[in-house]
Protein backbone atom coordinates (compact mmCIF):
# COMPACT_ATOMS: atom_id res chain seq x y z
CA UNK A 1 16.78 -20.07 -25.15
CA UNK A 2 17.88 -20.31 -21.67
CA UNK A 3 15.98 -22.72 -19.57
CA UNK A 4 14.34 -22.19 -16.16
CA UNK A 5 12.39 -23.13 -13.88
CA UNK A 6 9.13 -21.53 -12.64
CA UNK A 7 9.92 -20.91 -9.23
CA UNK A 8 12.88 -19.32 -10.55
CA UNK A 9 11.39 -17.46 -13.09
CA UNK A 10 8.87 -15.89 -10.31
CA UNK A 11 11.65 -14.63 -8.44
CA UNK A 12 13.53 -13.06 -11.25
CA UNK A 13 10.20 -11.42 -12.30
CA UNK A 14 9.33 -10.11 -8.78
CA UNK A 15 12.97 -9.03 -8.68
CA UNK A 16 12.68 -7.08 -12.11
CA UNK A 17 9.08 -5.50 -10.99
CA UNK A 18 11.39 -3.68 -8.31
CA UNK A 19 14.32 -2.87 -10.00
CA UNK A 20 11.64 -1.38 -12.49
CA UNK A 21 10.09 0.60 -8.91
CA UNK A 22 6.90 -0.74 -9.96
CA UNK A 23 4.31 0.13 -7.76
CA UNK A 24 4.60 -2.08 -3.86
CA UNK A 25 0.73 -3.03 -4.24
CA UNK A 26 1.47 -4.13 -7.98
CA UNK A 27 4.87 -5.97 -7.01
CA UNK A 28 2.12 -7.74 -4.43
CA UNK A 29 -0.67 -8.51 -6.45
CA UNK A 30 1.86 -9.67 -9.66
CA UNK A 31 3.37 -12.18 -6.79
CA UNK A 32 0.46 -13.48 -5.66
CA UNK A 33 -1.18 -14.08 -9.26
CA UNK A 34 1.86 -16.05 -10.31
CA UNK A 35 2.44 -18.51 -7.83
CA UNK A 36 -1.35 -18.91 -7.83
CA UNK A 37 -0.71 -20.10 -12.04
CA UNK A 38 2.44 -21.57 -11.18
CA UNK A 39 0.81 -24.07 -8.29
CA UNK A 40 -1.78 -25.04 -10.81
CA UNK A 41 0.84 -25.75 -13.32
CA UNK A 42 2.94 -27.93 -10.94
CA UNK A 43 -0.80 -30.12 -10.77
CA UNK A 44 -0.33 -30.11 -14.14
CA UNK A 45 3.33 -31.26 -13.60
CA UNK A 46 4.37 -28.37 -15.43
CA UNK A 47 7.65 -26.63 -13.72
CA UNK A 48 9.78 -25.55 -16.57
CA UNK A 49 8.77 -22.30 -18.13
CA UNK A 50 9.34 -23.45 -21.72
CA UNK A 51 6.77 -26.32 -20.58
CA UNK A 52 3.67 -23.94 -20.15
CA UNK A 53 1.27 -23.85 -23.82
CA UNK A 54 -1.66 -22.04 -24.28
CA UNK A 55 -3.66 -24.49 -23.39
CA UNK A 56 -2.86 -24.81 -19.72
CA UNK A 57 -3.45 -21.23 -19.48
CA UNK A 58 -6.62 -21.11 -20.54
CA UNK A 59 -7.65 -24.55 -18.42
CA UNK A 60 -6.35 -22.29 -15.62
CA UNK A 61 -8.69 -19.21 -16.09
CA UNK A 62 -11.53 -21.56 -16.97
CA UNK A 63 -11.07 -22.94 -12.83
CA UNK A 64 -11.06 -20.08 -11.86
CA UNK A 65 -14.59 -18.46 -13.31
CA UNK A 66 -15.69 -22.07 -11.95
CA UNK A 67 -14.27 -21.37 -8.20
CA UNK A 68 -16.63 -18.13 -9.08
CA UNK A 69 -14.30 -15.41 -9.95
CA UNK A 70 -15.79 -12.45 -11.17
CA UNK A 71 -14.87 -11.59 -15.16
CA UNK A 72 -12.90 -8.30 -13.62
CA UNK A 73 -10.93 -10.43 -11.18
CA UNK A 74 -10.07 -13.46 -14.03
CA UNK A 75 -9.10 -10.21 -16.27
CA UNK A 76 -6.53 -9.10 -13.82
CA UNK A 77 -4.57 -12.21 -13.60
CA UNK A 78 -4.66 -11.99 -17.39
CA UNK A 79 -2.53 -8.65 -17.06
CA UNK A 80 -0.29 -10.71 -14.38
CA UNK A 81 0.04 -13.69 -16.63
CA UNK A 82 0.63 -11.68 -19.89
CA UNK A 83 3.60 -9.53 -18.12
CA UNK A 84 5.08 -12.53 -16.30
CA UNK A 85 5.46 -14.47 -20.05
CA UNK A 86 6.59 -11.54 -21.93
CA UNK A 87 9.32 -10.78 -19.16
CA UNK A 88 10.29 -14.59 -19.53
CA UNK A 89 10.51 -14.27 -23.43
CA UNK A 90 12.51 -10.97 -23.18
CA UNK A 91 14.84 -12.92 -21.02
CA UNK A 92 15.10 -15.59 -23.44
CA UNK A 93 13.78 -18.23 -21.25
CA UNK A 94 11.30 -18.99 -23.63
CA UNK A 95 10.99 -19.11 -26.93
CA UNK A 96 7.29 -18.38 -27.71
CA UNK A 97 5.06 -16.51 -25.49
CA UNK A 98 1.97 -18.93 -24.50
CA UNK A 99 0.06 -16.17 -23.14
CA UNK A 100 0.04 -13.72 -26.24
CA UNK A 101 -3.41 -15.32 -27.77
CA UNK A 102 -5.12 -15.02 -24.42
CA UNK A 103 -8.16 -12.82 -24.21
CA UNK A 104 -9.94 -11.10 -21.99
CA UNK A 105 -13.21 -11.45 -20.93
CA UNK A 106 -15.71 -8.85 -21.46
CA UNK A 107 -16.77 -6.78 -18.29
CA UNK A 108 -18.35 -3.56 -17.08
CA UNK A 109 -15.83 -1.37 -15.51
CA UNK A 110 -17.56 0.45 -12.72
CA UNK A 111 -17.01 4.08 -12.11
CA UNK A 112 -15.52 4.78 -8.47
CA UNK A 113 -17.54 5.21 -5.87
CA UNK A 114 -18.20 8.58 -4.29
CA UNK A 115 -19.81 9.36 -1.32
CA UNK A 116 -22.75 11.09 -0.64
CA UNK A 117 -22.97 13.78 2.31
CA UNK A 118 -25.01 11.11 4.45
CA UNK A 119 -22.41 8.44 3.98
CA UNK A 120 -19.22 10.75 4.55
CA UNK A 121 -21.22 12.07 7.59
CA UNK A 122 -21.97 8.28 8.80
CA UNK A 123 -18.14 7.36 8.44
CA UNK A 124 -17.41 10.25 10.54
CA UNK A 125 -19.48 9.35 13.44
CA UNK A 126 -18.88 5.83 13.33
CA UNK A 127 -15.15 6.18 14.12
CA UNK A 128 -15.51 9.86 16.27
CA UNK A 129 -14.83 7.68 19.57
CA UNK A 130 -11.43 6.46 18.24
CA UNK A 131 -9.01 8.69 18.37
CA UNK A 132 -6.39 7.29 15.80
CA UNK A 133 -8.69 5.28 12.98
CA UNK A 134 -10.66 8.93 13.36
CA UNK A 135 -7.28 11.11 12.56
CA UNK A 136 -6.82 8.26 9.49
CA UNK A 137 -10.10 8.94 7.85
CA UNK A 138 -10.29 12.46 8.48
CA UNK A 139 -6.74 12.72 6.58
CA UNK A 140 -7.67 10.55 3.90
CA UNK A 141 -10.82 12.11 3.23
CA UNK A 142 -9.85 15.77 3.94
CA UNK A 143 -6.26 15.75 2.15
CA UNK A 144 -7.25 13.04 -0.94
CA UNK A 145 -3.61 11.41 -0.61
CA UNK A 146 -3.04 7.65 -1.17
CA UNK A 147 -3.06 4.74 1.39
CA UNK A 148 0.52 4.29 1.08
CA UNK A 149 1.59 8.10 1.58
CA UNK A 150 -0.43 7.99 4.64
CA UNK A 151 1.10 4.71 5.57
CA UNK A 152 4.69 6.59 5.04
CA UNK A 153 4.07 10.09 6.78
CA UNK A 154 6.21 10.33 9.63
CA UNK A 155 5.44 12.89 12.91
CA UNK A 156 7.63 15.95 10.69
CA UNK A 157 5.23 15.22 7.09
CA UNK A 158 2.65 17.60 9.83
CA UNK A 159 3.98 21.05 9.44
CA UNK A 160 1.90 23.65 11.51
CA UNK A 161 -1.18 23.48 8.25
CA UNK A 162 0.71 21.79 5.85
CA UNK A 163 1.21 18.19 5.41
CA UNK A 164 4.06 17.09 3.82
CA UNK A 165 3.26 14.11 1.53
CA UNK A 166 6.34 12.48 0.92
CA UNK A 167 7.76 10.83 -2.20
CA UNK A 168 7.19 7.11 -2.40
CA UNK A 169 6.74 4.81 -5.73
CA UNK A 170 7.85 7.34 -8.70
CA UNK A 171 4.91 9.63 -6.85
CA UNK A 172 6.98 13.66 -5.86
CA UNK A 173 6.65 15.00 -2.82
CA UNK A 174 3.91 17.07 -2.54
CA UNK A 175 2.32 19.46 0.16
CA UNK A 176 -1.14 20.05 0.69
CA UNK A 177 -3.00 22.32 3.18
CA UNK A 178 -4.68 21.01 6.05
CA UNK A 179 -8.40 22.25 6.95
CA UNK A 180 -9.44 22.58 10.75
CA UNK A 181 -11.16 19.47 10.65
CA UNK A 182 -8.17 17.41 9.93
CA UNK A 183 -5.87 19.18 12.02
CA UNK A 184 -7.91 19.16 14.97
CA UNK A 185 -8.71 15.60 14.62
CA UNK A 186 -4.36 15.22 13.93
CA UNK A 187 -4.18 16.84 17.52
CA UNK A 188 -6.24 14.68 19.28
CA UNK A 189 -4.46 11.92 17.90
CA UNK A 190 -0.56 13.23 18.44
CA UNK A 191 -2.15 14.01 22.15
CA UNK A 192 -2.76 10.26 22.57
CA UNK A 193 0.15 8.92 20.43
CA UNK A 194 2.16 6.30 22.14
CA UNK A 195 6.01 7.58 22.47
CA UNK A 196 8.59 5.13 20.76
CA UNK A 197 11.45 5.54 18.83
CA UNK A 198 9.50 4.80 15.42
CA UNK A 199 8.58 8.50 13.67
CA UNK A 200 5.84 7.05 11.18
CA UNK A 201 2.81 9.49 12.05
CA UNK A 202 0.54 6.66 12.50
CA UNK A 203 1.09 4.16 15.33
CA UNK A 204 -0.12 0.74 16.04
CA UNK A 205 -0.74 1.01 20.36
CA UNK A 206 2.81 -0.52 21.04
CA UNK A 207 4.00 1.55 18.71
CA UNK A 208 4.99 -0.35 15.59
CA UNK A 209 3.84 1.24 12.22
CA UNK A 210 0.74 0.96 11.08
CA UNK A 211 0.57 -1.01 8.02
CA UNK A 212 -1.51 -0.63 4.96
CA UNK A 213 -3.22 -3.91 5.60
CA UNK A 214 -3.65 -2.93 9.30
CA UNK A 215 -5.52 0.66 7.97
CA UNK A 216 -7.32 -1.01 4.83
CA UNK A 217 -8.81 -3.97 7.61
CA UNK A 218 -9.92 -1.26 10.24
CA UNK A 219 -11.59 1.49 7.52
CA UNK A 220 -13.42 -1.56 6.29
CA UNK A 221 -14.94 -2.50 9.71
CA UNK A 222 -16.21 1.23 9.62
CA UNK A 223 -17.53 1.10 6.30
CA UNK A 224 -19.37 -1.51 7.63
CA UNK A 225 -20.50 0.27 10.99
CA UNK A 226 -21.62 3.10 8.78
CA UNK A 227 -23.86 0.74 6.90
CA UNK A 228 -21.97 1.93 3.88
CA UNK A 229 -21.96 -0.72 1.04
CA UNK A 230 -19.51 -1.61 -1.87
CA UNK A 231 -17.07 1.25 -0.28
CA UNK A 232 -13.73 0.68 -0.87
CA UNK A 233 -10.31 2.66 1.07
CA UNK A 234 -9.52 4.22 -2.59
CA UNK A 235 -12.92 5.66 -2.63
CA UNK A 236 -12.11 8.21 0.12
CA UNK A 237 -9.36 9.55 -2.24
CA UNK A 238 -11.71 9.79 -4.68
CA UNK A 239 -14.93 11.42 -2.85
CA UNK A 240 -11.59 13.93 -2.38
CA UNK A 241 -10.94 14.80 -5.97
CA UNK A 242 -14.58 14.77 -6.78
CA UNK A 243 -16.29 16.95 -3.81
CA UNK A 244 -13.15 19.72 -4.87
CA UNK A 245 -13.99 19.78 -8.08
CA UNK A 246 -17.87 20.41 -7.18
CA UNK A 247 -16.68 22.68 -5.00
CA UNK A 248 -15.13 25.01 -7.35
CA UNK A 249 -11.68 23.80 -7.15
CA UNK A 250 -9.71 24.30 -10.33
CA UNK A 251 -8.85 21.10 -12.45
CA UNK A 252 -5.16 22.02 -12.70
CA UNK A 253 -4.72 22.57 -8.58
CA UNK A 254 -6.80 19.37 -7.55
CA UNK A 255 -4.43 17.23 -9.84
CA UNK A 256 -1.63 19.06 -8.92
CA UNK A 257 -2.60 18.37 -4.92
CA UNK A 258 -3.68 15.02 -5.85
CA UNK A 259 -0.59 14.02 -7.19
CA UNK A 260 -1.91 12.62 -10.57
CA UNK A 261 0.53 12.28 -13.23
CA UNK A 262 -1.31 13.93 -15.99
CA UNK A 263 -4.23 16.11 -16.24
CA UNK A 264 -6.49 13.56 -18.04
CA UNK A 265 -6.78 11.64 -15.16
CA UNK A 266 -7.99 14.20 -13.07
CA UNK A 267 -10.98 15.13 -16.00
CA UNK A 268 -12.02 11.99 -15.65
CA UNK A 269 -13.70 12.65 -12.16
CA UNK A 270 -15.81 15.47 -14.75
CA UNK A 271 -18.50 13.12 -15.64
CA UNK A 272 -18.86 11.59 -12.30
CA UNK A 273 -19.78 15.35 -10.95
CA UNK A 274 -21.95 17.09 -13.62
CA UNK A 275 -25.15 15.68 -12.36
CA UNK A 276 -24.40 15.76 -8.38
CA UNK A 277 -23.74 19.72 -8.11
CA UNK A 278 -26.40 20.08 -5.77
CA UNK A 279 -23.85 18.34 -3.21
CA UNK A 280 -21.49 21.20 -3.95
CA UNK A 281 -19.69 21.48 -0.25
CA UNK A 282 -16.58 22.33 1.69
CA UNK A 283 -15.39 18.65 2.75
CA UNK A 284 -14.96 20.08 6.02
CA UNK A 285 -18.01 21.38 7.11
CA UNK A 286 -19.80 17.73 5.99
């Protein structure tokens, strides 16, 4: 066994979550999870990684369902905690994994949320006076692409009626064809861009990039304009895979232009559809 400390551990796991090209938003929450367990273990004066048992683990995750953390969130920093120990006794830096006899707790995983033709019509209006946050949602909602690939488009990703989604996080480029709505509301928007050296497509109004946070914080304000509840950025990309699909839109092209990784995950939007096919309706014309 080779001995470390915590802090040290956390930075050699972060660094292997990259060199792995994990996912930036895991790489984030993974970061945040384990210096949130490894500042409770330091109350615990616990800063050597072959220190940690079971038990401090589990006197962890019982603080946290009393700080009133939901069953889903406490089971997420289970997955965090569970890969952080395994990657330490991999290493060798432990001998025995405290973490492997941890359970989760039983929850209700809620399907996604789609929304309804009132709601996507709501969103629209609420953000139709700016310009910008208006060309954001329109592309997320009319093109079905990821926070992050919007984040990463650049002024060339818009190609006449194309958009060209690029490669980012073991996801291929992909293109996918833009509807009038979208590009007219792209127009407006590249009419009204601020000039700057920077070529991300999206621009904050002194021309920096606009960051995920920056886009998730803004959509969420509308959400809330729209009087649309529980509504997450994600759910966009999904009211995307699941208003093609009641649309007519084969399985095989919507995953293809959706960039899922295999087929299965695309079905899965199947059962969220069969009983709303009266809302069958070009995205577009909503």
């Amino acid at each position: 066994m080779i001995g470390i400390a915590l802090a040290d551990a956390h930075k050699k796991f972060l660094e292997n979550l990259k060199n792995n090209r994990r996912a930036s938003a895991t790489i984030l929450a993974y970061g945040k999870d384990i210096s949130q367990i490894i500042d409770f273990l330091a109350e615990r004066a616990k800063r050597q990684a072959d220190e940690v048992q079971k038990d401090d683990l589990e006197a962890f995750l019982n603080k946290l369902s009393r700080e009133g953390y939901t069953p889903k969130s406490i089971s997420r920093k289970i997955n965090s905690l569970k890969t952080f120990f395994k990657f330490l006794k991999d290493q060798t830096f432990i001998d025995t994994n405290p973490s492997s006899l941890i359970t989760h707790p039983k929850f209700e995983a809620k399907p996604p949320k789609i929304l309804s033709k009132m709601e996507y019509r709501a969103l629209r209006d609420a953000c139709r006076q700016d310009t910008r946050m208006s060309a954001v949602v329109e592309t997320l909602l009319q093109t079905g692409i990821r926070i992050g690939e919007l984040a990463a488009l650049t002024i060339e990703s818009v190609k006449d009626s194309i958009l060209i989604v690029p490669p980012i996080e073991n996801h291929p480029m992909r293109e996918i064809p833009l509807n009038k709505a979208v590009k007219q509301a792209l127009d407006r928007y590249l009419s009204i861009r601020p000039k700057g050296s920077e070529k991300n497509l999206f621009v904050t109004k002194t021309g920096h990039p606009l960051l995920i946070r920056n886009i998730r914080t803004v959509i969420d304000r509308y959400f809330k304009i729209a009087g649309i509840k529980a509504a997450k950025v994600n759910d966009l990309r999904h009211t995307w895979v699941a208003h093609h699909l009641m649309s007519g839109t084969s399985l095989v092209m919507v995953s293809k232009l959706a960039g899922h990784k295999r087929l299965s995950t695309t079905e899965k939007y199947l059962d969220l559809v069969k009983d709303r096919m009266e809302e069958k309706v070009r995205l577009e014309e909503l």
